[in-house]
N, C-alpha and C. Protein backbone atom coordinates (compact mmCIF):
# COMPACT_ATOMS: atom_id res chain seq x y z
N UNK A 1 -2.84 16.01 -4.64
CA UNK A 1 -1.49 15.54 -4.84
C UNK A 1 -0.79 16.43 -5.85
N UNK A 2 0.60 16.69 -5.33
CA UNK A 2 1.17 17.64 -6.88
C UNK A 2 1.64 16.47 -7.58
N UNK A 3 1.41 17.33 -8.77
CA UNK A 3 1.73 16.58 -10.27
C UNK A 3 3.31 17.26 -10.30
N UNK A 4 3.86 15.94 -10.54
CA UNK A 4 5.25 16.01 -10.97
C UNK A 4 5.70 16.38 -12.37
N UNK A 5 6.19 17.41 -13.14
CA UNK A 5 5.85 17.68 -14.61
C UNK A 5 7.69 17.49 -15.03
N UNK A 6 8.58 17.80 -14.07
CA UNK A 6 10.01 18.15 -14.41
C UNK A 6 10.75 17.27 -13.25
N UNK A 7 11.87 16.63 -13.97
CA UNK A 7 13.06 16.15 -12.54
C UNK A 7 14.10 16.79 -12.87
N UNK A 8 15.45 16.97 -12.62
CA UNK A 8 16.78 17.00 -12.94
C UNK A 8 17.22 15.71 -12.60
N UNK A 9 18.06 15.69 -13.51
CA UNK A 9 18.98 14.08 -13.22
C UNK A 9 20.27 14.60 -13.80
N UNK A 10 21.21 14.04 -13.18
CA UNK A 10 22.60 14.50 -13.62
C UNK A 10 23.08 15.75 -14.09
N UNK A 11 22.41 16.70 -13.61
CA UNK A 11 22.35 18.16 -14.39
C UNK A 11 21.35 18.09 -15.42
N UNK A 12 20.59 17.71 -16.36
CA UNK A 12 19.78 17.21 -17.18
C UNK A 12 18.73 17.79 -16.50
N UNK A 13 17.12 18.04 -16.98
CA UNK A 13 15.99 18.99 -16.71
C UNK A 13 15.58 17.18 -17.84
N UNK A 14 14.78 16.66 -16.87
CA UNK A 14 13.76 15.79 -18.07
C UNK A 14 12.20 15.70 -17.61
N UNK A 15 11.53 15.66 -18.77
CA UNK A 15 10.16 15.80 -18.50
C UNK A 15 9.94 14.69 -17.89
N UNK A 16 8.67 14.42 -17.17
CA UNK A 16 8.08 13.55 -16.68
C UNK A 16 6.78 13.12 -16.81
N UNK A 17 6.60 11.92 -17.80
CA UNK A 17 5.33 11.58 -18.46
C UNK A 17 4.89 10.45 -17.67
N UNK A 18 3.19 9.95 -17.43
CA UNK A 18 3.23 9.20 -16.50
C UNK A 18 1.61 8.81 -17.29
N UNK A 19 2.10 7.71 -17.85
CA UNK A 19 0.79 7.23 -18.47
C UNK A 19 0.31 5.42 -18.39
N UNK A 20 -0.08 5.77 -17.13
CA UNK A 20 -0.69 3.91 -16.92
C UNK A 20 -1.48 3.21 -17.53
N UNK A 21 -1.63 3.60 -19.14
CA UNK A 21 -2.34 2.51 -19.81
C UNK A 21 -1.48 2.05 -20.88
N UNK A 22 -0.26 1.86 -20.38
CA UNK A 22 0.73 1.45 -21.28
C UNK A 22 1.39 0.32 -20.73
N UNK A 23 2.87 -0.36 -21.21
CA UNK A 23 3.58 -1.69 -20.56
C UNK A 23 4.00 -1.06 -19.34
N UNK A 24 5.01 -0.41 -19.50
CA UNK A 24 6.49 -0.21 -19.21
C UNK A 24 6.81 1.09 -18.75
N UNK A 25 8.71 1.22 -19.06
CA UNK A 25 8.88 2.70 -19.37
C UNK A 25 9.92 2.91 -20.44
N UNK A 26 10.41 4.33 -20.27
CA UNK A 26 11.53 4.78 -21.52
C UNK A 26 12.10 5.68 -20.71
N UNK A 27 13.17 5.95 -21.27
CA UNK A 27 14.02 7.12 -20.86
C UNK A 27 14.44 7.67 -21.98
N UNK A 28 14.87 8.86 -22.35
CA UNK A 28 15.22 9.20 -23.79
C UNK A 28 16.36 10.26 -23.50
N UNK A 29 17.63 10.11 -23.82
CA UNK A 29 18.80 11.35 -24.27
C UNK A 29 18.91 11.88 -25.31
N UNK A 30 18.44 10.91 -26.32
CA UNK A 30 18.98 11.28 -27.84
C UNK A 30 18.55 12.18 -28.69
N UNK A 31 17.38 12.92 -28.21
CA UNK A 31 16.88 14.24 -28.43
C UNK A 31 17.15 15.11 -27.95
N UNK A 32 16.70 16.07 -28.36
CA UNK A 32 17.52 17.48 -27.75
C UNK A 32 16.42 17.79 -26.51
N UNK A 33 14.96 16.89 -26.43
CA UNK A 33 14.49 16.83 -25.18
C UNK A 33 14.37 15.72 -24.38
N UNK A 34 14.71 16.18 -23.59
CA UNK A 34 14.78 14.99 -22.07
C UNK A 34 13.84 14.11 -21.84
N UNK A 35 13.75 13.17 -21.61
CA UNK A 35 11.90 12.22 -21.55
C UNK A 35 12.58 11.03 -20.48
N UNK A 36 11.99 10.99 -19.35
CA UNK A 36 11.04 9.99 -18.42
C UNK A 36 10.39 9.88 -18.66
N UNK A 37 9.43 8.68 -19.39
CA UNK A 37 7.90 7.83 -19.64
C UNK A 37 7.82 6.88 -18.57
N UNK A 38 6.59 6.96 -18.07
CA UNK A 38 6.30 5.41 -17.35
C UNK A 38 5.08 5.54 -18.11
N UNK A 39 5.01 3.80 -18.66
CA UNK A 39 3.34 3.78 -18.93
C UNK A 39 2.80 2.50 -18.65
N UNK A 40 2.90 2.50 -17.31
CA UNK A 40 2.36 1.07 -16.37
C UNK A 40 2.08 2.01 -15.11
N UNK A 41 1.42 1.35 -14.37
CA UNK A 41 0.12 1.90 -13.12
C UNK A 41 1.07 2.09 -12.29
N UNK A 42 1.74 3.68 -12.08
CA UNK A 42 2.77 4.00 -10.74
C UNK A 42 2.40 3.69 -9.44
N UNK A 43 0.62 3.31 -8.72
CA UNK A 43 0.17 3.12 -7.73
C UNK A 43 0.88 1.47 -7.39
N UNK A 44 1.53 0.57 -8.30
CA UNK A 44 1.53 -0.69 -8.28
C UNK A 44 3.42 -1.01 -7.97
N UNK A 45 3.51 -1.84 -7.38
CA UNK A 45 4.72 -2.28 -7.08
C UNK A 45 5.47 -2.42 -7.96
N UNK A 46 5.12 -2.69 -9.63
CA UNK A 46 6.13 -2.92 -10.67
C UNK A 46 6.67 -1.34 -11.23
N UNK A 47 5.20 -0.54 -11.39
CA UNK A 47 4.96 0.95 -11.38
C UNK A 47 6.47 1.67 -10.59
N UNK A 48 6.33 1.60 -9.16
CA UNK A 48 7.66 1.90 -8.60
C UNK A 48 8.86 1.49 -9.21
N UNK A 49 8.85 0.31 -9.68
CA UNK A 49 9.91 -0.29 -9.73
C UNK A 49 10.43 0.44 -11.13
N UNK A 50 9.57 0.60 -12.08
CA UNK A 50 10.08 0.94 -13.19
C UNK A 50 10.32 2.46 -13.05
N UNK A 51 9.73 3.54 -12.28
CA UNK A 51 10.27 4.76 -12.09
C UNK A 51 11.91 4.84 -11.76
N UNK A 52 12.17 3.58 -10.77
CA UNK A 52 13.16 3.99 -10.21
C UNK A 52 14.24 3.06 -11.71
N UNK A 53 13.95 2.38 -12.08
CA UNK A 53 14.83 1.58 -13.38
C UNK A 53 14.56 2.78 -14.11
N UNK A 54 13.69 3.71 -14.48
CA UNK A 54 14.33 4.77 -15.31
C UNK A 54 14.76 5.92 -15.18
N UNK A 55 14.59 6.09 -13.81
CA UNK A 55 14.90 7.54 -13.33
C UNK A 55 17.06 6.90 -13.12
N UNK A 56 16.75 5.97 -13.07
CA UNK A 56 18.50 5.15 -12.66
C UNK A 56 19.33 5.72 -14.02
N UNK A 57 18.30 5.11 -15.37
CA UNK A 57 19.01 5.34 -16.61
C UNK A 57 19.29 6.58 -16.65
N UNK A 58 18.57 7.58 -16.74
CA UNK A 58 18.58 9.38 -16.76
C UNK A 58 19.47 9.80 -16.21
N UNK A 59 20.42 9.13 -14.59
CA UNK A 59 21.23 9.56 -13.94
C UNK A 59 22.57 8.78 -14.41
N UNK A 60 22.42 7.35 -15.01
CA UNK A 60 23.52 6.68 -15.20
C UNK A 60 23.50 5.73 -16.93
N UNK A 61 23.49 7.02 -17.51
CA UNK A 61 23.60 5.78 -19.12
C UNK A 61 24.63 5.04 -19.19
N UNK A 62 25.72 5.12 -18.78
CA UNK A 62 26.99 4.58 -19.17
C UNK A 62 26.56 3.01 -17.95
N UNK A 63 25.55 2.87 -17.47
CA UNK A 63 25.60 1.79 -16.41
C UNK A 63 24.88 0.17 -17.27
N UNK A 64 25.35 -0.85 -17.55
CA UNK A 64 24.67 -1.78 -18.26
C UNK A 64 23.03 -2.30 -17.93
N UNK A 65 21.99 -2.43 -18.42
CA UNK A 65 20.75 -2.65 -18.96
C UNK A 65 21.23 -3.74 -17.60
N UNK A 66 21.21 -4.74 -17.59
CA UNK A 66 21.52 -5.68 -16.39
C UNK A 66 21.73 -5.16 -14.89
N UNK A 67 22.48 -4.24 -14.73
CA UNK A 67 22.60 -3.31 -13.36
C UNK A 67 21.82 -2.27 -13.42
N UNK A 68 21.32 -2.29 -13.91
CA UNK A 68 19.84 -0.98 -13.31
C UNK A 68 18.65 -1.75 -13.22
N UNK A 69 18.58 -3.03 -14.42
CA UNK A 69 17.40 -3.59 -14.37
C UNK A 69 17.93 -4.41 -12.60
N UNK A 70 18.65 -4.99 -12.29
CA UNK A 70 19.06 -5.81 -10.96
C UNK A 70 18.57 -4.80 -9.66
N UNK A 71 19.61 -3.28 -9.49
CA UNK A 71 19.36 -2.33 -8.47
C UNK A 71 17.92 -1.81 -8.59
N UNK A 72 17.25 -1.36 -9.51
CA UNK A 72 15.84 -1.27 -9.62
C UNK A 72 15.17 -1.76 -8.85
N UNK A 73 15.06 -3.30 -9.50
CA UNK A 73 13.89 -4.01 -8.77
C UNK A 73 14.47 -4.29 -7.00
N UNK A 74 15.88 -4.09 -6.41
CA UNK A 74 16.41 -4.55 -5.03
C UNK A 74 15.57 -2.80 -4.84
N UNK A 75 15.97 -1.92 -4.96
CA UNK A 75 15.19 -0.85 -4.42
C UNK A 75 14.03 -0.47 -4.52
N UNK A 76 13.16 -0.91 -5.30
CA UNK A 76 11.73 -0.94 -5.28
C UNK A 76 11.07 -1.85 -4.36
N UNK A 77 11.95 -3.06 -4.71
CA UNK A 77 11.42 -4.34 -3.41
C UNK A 77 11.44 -3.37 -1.81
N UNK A 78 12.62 -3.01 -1.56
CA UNK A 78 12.40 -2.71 -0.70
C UNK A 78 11.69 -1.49 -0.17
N UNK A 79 11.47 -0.47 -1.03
CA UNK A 79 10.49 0.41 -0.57
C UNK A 79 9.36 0.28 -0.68
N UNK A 80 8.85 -0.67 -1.42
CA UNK A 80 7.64 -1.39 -1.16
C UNK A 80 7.42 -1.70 -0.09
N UNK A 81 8.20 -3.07 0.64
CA UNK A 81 8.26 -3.44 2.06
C UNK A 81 7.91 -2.61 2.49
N UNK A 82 8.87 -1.68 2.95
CA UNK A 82 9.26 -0.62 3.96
C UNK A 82 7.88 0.17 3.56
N UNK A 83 6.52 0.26 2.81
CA UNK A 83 5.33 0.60 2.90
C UNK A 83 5.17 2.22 1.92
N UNK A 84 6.26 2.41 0.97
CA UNK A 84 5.90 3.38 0.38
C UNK A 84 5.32 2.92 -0.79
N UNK A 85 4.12 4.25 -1.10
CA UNK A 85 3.11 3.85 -2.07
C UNK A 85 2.76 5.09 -2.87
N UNK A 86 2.52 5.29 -3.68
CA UNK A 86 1.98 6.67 -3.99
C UNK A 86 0.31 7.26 -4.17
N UNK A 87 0.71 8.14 -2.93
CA UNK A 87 -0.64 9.02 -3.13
C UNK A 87 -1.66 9.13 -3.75
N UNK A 88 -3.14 8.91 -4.37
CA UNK A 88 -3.67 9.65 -5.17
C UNK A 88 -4.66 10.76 -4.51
């Protein structure tokens, strides 16, 4: 499987950290480096869910904590359904 190390989001270059022995995730602007964290099990349905709730923030800060946490979990639900999973 390739390892994902870099995304762009909004013009933005942010790293991509992926550590499943943790809660959650983070997103970080306020440094002069870029950070996507997930540190919950990406193989797992919440895992998805929180990639896509932070990969949302990275593309949309100005969007309220309530509407990313809401669209998140409606688009994770459904690509779950719809049977996507990730690789190992």
């Amino acid at each position: 499987m390739k390892k994902v190390r870099t995304h762009k989001f909004n013009g933005k270059r942010y790293t991509i950290l992926i550590d499943p022995d943790g809660v959650d995730g983070v997103s970080d602007v306020k440094s002069l480096e870029y950070t996507l964290m997930v540190t919950c099990d990406p193989a797992t349905q919440r895992g998805l869910i929180t990639i896509i709730h932070e990969a949302m923030h990275c593309g949309n800060w100005d969007k309220r904590e309530e509407t990313i946490d809401r669209s998140s979990k409606e688009i994770g639900s459904l690509l779950w359904r719809l049977g996507y999973r990730r690789k190992e």
